[in-house]
PDB file of N, CA and C in Angstrom:
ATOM      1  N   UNK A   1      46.748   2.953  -4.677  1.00  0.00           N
ATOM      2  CA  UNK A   1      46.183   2.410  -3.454  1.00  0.00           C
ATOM      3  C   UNK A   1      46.100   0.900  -3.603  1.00  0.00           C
ATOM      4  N   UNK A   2      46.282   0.417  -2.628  1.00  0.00           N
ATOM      5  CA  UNK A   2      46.750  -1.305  -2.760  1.00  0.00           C
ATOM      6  C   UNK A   2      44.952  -1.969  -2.397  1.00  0.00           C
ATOM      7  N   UNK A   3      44.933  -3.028  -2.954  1.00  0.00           N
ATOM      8  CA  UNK A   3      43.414  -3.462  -2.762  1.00  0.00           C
ATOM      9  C   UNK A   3      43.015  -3.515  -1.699  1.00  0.00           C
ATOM     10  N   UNK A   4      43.852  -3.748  -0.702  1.00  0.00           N
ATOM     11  CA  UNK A   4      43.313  -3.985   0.792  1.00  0.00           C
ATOM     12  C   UNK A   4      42.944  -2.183   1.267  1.00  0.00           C
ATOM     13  N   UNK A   5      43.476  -1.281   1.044  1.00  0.00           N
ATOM     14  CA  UNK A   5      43.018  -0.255   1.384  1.00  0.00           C
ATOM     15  C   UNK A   5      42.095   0.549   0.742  1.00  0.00           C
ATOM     16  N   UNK A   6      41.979  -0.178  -0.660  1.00  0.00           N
ATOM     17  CA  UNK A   6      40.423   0.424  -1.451  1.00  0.00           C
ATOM     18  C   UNK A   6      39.568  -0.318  -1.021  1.00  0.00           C
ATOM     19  N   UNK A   7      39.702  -1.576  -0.318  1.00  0.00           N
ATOM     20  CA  UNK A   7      38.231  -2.264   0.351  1.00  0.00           C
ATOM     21  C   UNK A   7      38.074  -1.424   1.360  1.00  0.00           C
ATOM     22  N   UNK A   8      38.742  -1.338   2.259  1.00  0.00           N
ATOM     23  CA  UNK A   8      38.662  -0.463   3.561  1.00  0.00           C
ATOM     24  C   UNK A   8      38.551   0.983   3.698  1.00  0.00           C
ATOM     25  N   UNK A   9      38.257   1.837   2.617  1.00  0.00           N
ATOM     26  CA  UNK A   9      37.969   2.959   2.087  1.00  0.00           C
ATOM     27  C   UNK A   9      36.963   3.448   2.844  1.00  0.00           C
ATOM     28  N   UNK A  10      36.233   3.851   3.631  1.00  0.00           N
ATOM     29  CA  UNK A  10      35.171   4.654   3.531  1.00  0.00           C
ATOM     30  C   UNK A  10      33.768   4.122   4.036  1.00  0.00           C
ATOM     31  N   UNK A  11      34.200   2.823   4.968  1.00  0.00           N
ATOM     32  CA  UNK A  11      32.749   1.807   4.813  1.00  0.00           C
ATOM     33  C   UNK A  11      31.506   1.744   4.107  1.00  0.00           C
ATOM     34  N   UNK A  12      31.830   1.788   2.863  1.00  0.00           N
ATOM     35  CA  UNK A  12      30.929   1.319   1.954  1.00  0.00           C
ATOM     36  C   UNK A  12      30.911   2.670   1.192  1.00  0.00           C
ATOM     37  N   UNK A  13      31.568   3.744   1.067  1.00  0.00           N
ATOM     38  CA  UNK A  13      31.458   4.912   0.555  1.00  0.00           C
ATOM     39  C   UNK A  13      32.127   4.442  -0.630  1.00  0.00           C
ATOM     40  N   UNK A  14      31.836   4.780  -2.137  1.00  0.00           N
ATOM     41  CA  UNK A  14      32.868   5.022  -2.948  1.00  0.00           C
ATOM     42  C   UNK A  14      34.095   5.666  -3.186  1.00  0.00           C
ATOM     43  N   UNK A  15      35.114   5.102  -3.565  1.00  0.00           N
ATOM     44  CA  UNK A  15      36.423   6.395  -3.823  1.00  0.00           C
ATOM     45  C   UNK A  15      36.074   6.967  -4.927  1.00  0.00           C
ATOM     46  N   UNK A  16      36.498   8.142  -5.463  1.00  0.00           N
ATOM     47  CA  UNK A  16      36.325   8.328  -6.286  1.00  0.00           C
ATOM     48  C   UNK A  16      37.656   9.009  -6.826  1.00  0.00           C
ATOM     49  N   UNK A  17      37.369   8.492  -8.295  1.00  0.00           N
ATOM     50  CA  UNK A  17      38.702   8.061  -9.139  1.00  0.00           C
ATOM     51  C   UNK A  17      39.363   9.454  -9.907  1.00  0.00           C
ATOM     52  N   UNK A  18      40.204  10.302 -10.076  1.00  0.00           N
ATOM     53  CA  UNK A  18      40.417  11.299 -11.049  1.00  0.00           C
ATOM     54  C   UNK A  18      40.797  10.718 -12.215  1.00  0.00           C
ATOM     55  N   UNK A  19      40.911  11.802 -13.230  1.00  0.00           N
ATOM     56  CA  UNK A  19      41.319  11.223 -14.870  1.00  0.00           C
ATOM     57  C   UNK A  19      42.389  10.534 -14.461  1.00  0.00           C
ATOM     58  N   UNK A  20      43.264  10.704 -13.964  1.00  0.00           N
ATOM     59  CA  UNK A  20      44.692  10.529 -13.777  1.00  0.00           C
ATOM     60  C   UNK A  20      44.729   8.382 -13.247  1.00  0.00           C
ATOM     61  N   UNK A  21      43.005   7.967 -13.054  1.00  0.00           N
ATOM     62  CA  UNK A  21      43.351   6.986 -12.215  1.00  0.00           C
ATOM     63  C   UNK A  21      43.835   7.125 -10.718  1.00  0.00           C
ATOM     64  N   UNK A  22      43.885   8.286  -9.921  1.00  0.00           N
ATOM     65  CA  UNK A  22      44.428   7.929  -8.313  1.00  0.00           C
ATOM     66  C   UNK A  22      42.907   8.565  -7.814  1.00  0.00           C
ATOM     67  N   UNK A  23      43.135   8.251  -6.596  1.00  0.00           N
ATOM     68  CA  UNK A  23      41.977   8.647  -5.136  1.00  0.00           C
ATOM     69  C   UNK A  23      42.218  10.219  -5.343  1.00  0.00           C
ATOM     70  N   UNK A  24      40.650  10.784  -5.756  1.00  0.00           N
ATOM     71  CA  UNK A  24      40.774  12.235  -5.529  1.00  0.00           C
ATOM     72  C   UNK A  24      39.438  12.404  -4.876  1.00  0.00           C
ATOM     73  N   UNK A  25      40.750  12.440  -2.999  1.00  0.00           N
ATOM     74  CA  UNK A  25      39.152  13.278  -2.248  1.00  0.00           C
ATOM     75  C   UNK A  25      38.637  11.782  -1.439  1.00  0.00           C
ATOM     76  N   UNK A  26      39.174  10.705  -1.722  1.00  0.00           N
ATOM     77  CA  UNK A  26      38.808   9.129  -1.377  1.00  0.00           C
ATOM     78  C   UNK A  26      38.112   9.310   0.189  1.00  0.00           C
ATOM     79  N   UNK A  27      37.531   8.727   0.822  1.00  0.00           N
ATOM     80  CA  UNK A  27      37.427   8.649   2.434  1.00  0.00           C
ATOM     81  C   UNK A  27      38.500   7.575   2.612  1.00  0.00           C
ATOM     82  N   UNK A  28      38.979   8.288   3.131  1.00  0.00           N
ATOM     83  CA  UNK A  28      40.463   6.578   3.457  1.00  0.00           C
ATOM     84  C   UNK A  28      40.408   5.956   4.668  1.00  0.00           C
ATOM     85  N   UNK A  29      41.403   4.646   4.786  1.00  0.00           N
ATOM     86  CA  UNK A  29      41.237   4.225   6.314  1.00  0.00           C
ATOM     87  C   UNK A  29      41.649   5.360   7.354  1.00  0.00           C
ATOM     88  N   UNK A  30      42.623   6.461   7.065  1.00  0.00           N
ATOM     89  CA  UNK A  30      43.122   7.325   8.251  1.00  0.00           C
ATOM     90  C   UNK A  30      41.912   8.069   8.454  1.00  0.00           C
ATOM     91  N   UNK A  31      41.356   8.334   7.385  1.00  0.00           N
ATOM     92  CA  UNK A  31      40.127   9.793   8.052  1.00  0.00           C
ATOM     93  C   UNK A  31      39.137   8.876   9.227  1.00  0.00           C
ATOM     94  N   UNK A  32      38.795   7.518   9.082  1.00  0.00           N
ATOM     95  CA  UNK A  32      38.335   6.660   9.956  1.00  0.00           C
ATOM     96  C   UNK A  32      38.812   6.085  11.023  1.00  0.00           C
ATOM     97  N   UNK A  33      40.176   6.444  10.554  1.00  0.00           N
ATOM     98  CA  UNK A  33      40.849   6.279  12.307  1.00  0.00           C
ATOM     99  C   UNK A  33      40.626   8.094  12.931  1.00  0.00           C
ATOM    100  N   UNK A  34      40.685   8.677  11.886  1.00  0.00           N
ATOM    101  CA  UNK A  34      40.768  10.214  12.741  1.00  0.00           C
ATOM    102  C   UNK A  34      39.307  10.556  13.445  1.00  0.00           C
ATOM    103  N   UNK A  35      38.506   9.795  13.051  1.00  0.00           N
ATOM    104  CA  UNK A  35      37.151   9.770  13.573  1.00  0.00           C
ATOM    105  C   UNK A  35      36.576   9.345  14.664  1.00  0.00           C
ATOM    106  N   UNK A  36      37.464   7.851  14.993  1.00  0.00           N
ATOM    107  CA  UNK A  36      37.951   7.526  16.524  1.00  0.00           C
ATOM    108  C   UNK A  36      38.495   8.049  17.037  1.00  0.00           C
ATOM    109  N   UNK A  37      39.698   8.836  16.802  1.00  0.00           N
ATOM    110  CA  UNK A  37      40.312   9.476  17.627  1.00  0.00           C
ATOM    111  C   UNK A  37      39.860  10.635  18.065  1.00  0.00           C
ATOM    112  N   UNK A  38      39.491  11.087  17.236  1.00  0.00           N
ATOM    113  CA  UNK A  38      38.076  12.620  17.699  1.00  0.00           C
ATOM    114  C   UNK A  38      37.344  12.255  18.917  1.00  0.00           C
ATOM    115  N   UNK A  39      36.892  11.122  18.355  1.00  0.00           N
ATOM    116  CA  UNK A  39      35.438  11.109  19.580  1.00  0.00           C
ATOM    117  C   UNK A  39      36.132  10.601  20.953  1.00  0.00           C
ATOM    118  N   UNK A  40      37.337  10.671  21.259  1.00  0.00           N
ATOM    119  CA  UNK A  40      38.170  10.255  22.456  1.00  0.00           C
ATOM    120  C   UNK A  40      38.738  11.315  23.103  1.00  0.00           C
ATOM    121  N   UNK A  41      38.507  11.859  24.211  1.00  0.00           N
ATOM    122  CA  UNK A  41      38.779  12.805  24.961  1.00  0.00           C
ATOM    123  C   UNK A  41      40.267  12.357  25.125  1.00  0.00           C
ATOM    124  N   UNK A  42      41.510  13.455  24.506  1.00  0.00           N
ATOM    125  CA  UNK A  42      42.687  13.388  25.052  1.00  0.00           C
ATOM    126  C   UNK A  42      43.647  12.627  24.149  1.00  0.00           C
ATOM    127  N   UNK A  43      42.938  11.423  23.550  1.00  0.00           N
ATOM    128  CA  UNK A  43      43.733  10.721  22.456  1.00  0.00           C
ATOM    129  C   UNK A  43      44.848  10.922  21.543  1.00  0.00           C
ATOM    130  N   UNK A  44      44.284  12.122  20.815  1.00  0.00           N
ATOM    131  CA  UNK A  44      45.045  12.636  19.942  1.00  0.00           C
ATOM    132  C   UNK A  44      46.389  13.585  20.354  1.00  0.00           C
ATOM    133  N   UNK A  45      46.173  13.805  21.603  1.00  0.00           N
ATOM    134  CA  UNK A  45      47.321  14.348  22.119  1.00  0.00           C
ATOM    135  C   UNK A  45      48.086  13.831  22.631  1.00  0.00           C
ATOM    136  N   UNK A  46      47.563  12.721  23.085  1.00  0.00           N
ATOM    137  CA  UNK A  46      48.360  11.179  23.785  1.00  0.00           C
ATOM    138  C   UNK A  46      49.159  10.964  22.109  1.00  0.00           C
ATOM    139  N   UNK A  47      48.444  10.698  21.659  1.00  0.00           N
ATOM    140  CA  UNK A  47      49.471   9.861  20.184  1.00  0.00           C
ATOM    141  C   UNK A  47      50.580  10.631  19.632  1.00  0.00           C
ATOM    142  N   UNK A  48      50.079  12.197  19.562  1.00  0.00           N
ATOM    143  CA  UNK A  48      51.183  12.778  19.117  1.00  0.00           C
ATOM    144  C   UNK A  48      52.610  13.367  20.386  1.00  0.00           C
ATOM    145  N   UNK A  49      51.979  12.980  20.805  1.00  0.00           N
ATOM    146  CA  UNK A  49      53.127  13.482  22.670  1.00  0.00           C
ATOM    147  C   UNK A  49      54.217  12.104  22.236  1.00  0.00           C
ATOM    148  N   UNK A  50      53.363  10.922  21.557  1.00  0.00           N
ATOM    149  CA  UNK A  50      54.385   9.722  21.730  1.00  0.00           C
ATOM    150  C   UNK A  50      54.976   9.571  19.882  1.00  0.00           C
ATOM    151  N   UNK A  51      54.385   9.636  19.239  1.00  0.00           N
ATOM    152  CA  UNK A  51      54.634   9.615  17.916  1.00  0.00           C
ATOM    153  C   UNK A  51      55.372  10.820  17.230  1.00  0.00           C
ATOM    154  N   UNK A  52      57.135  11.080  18.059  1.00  0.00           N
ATOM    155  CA  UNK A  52      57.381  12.027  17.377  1.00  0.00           C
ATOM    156  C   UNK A  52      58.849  11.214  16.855  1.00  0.00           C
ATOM    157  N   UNK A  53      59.548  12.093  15.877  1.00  0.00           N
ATOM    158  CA  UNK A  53      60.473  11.306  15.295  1.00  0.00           C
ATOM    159  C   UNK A  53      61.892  11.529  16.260  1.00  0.00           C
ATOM    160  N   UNK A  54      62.558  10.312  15.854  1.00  0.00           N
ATOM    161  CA  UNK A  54      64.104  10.082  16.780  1.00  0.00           C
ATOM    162  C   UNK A  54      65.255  11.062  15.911  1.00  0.00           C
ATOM    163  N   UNK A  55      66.070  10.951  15.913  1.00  0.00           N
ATOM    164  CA  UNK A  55      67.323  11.530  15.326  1.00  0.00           C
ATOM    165  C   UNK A  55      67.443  11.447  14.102  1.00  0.00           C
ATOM    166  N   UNK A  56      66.920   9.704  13.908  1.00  0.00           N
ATOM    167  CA  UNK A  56      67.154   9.060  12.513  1.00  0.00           C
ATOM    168  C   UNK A  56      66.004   9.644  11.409  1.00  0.00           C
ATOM    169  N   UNK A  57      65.106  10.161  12.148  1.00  0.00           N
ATOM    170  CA  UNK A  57      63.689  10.580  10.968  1.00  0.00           C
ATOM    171  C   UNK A  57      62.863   9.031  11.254  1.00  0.00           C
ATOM    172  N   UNK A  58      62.982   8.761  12.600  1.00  0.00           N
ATOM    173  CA  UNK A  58      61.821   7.460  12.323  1.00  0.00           C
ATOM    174  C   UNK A  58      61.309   8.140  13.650  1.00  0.00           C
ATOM    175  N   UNK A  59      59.980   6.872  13.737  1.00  0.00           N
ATOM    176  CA  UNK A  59      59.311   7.548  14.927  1.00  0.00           C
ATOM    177  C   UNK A  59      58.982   6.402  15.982  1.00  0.00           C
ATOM    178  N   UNK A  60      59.410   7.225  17.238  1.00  0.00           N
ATOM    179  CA  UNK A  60      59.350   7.011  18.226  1.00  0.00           C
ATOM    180  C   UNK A  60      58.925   5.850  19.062  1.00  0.00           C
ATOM    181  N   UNK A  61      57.646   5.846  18.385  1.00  0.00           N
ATOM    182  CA  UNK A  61      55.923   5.391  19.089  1.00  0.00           C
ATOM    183  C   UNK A  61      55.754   4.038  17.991  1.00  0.00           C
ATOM    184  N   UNK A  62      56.700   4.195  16.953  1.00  0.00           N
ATOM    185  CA  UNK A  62      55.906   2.897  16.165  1.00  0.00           C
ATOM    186  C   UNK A  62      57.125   1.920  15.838  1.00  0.00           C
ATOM    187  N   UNK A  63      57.638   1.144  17.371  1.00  0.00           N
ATOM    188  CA  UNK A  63      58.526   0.211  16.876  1.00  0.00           C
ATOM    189  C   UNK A  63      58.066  -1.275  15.867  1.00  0.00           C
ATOM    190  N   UNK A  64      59.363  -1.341  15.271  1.00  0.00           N
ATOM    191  CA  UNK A  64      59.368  -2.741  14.876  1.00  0.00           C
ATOM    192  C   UNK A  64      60.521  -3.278  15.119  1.00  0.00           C
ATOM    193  N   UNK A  65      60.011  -4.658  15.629  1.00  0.00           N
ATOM    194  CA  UNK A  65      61.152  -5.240  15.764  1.00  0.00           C
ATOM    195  C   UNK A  65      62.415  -6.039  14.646  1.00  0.00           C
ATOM    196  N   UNK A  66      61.797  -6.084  13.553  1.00  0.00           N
ATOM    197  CA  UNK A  66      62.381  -6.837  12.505  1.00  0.00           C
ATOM    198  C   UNK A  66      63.290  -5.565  11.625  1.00  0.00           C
ATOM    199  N   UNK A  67      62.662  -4.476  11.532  1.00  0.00           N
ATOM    200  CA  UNK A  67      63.192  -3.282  10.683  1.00  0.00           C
ATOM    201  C   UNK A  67      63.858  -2.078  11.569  1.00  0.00           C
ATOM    202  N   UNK A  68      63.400  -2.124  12.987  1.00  0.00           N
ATOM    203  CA  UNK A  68      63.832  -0.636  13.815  1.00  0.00           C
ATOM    204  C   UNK A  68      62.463   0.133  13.927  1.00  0.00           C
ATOM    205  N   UNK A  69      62.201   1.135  14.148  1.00  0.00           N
ATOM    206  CA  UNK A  69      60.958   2.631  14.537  1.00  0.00           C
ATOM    207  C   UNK A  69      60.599   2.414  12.579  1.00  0.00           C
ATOM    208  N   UNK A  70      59.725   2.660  12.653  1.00  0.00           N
ATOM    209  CA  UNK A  70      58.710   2.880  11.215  1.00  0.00           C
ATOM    210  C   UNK A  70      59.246   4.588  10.922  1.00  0.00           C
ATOM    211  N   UNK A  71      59.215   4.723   9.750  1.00  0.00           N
ATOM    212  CA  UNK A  71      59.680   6.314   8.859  1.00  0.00           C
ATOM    213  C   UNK A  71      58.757   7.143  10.072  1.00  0.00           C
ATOM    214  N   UNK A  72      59.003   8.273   9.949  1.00  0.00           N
ATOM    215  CA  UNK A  72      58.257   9.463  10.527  1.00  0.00           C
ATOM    216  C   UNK A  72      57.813  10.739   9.372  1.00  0.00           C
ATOM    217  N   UNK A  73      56.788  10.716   9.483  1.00  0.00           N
ATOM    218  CA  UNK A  73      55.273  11.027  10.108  1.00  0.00           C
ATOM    219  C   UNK A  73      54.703   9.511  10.099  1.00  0.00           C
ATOM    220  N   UNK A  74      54.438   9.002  10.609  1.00  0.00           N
ATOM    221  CA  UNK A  74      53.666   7.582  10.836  1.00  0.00           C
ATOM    222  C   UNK A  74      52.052   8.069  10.238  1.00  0.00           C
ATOM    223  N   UNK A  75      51.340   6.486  10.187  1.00  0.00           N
ATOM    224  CA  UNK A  75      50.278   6.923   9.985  1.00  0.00           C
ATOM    225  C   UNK A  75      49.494   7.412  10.896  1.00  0.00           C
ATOM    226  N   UNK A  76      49.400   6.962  12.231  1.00  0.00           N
ATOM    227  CA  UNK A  76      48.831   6.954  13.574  1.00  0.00           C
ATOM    228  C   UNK A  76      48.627   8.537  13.846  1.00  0.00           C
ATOM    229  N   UNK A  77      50.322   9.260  13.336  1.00  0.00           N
ATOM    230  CA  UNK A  77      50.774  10.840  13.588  1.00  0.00           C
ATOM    231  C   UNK A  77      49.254  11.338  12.841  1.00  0.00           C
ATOM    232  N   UNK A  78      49.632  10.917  11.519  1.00  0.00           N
ATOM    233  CA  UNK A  78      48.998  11.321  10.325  1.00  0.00           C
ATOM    234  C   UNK A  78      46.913  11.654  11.046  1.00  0.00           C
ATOM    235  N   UNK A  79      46.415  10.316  11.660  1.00  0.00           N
ATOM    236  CA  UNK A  79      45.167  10.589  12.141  1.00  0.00           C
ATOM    237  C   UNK A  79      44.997  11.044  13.326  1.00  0.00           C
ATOM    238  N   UNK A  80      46.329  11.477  13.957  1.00  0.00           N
ATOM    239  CA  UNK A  80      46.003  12.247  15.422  1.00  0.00           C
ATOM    240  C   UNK A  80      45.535  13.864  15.116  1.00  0.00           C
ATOM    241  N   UNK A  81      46.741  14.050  13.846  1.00  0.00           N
ATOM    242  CA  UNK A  81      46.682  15.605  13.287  1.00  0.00           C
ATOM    243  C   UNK A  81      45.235  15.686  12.401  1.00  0.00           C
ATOM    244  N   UNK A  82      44.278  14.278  11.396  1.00  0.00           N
ATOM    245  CA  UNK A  82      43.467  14.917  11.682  1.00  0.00           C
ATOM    246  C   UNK A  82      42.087  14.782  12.132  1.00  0.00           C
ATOM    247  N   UNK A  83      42.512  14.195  13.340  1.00  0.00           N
ATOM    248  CA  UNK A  83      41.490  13.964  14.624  1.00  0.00           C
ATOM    249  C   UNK A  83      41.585  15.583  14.718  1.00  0.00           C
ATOM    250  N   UNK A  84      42.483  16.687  15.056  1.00  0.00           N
ATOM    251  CA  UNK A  84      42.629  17.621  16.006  1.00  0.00           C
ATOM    252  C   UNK A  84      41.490  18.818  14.920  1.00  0.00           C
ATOM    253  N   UNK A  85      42.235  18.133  13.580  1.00  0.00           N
ATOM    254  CA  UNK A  85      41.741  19.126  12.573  1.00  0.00           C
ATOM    255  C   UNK A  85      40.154  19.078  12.897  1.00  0.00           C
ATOM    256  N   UNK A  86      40.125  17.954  12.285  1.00  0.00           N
ATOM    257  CA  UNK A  86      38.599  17.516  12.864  1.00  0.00           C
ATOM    258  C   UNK A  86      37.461  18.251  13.845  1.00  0.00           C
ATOM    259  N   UNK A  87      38.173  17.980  14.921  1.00  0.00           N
ATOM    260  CA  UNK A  87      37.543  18.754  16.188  1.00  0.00           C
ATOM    261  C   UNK A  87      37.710  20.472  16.228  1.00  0.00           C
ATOM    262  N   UNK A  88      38.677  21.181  15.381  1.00  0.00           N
ATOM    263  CA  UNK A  88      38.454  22.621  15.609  1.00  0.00           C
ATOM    264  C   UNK A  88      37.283  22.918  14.690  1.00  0.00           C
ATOM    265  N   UNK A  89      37.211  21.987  13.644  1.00  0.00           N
ATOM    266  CA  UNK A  89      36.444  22.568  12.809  1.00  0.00           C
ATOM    267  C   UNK A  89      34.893  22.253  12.830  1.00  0.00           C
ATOM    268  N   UNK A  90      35.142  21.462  13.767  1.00  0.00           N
ATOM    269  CA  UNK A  90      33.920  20.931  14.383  1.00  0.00           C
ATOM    270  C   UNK A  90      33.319  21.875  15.405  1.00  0.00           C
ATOM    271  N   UNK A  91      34.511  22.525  16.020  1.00  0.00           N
ATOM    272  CA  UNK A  91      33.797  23.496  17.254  1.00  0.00           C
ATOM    273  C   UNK A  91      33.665  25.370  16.242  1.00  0.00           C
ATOM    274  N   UNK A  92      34.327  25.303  14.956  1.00  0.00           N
ATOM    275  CA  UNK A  92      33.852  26.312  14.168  1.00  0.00           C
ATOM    276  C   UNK A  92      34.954  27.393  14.044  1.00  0.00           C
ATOM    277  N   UNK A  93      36.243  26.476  14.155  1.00  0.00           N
ATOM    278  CA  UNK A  93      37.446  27.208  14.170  1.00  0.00           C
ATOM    279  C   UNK A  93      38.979  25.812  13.195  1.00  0.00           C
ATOM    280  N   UNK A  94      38.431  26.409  12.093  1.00  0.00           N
ATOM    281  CA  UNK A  94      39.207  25.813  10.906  1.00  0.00           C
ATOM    282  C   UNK A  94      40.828  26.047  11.018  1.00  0.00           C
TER     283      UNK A  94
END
Protein backbone atom coordinates (compact mmCIF):
# COMPACT_ATOMS: atom_id res chain seq x y z
CA UNK A 1 0.00 0.00 0.00
CA UNK A 2 1.57 3.30 -1.12
CA UNK A 3 1.76 6.04 1.76
CA UNK A 4 -0.84 8.14 0.43
CA UNK A 5 -3.37 5.34 0.81
CA UNK A 6 -2.19 4.18 4.34
CA UNK A 7 -2.84 7.88 5.42
CA UNK A 8 -6.24 7.71 3.95
CA UNK A 9 -7.06 4.34 5.46
CA UNK A 10 -9.91 4.33 7.62
CA UNK A 11 -10.12 7.99 9.10
CA UNK A 12 -8.10 7.59 11.83
CA UNK A 13 -8.72 3.77 12.20
CA UNK A 14 -5.58 1.68 12.27
CA UNK A 15 -4.59 -0.86 9.46
CA UNK A 16 -3.67 -3.60 10.67
CA UNK A 17 -0.56 -5.33 9.56
CA UNK A 18 -0.26 -9.42 9.01
CA UNK A 19 3.10 -11.36 9.65
CA UNK A 20 3.55 -11.19 6.07
CA UNK A 21 3.79 -7.12 6.38
CA UNK A 22 0.47 -6.41 3.97
CA UNK A 23 -3.14 -4.89 5.06
CA UNK A 24 -5.07 -7.77 6.64
CA UNK A 25 -8.70 -6.70 6.96
CA UNK A 26 -7.31 -2.70 6.57
CA UNK A 27 -10.50 -0.16 6.33
CA UNK A 28 -9.36 1.22 2.96
CA UNK A 29 -10.18 4.31 0.94
CA UNK A 30 -12.83 2.07 -1.26
CA UNK A 31 -14.83 0.71 1.78
CA UNK A 32 -15.21 4.73 2.42
CA UNK A 33 -16.17 5.44 -0.83
CA UNK A 34 -18.62 2.34 -0.58
CA UNK A 35 -20.08 4.09 2.39
CA UNK A 36 -21.03 7.12 0.32
CA UNK A 37 -22.27 5.33 -2.11
CA UNK A 38 -24.62 3.32 0.20
CA UNK A 39 -26.08 6.19 1.76
CA UNK A 40 -27.15 7.48 -1.93
CA UNK A 41 -30.33 6.31 -3.23
CA UNK A 42 -29.60 4.79 -6.80
CA UNK A 43 -25.82 5.56 -7.00
CA UNK A 44 -24.44 2.43 -7.06
CA UNK A 45 -26.44 1.36 -9.84
CA UNK A 46 -25.80 4.52 -11.72
CA UNK A 47 -21.91 3.67 -11.47
CA UNK A 48 -22.11 0.25 -12.37
CA UNK A 49 -24.77 0.75 -15.47
CA UNK A 50 -21.67 3.15 -16.59
CA UNK A 51 -18.50 1.42 -15.36
CA UNK A 52 -18.55 -1.62 -17.46
CA UNK A 53 -15.63 -2.81 -19.56
CA UNK A 54 -15.14 -2.09 -23.58
CA UNK A 55 -13.82 -4.87 -25.85
CA UNK A 56 -10.31 -4.03 -24.83
CA UNK A 57 -10.87 -5.07 -20.91
CA UNK A 58 -10.84 -1.30 -20.00
CA UNK A 59 -13.68 0.51 -18.69
CA UNK A 60 -16.03 2.47 -20.04
CA UNK A 61 -16.84 5.17 -17.37
CA UNK A 62 -13.19 5.94 -16.45
CA UNK A 63 -11.59 7.82 -19.37
CA UNK A 64 -8.19 9.16 -19.63
CA UNK A 65 -7.08 11.19 -21.83
CA UNK A 66 -3.27 10.71 -21.85
CA UNK A 67 -3.46 6.64 -21.57
CA UNK A 68 -7.18 5.67 -23.13
CA UNK A 69 -10.30 4.03 -20.48
CA UNK A 70 -8.42 2.91 -17.12
CA UNK A 71 -8.07 -1.34 -16.80
CA UNK A 72 -11.47 -2.84 -15.85
CA UNK A 73 -12.81 -3.54 -12.81
CA UNK A 74 -12.03 0.15 -11.92
CA UNK A 75 -11.97 1.24 -8.54
CA UNK A 76 -15.27 3.26 -8.59
CA UNK A 77 -16.78 -0.55 -10.04
CA UNK A 78 -14.93 -1.97 -7.11
CA UNK A 79 -17.08 0.54 -4.35
CA UNK A 80 -20.35 0.42 -6.24
CA UNK A 81 -20.22 -3.59 -5.74
CA UNK A 82 -19.49 -2.86 -2.23
CA UNK A 83 -21.90 -0.16 -1.63
CA UNK A 84 -24.61 -2.93 -2.89
CA UNK A 85 -22.91 -5.54 -0.62
CA UNK A 86 -23.19 -3.18 2.02
CA UNK A 87 -26.80 -2.41 1.81
CA UNK A 88 -28.12 -6.19 1.54
CA UNK A 89 -26.43 -6.88 4.46
CA UNK A 90 -27.54 -4.08 6.03
CA UNK A 91 -31.23 -4.90 5.26
CA UNK A 92 -30.23 -8.71 6.65
CA UNK A 93 -29.68 -10.45 3.43
CA UNK A 94 -25.83 -11.26 2.94
Amino acid sequence: MTGCARQATGAGRPARIDDRGTDAGAYTVIDELAVFIAAETGMADRILAAHVPDVRGRCCGCPNSSTGNMPWPCALRAAAVGAQTRRLIERGRP
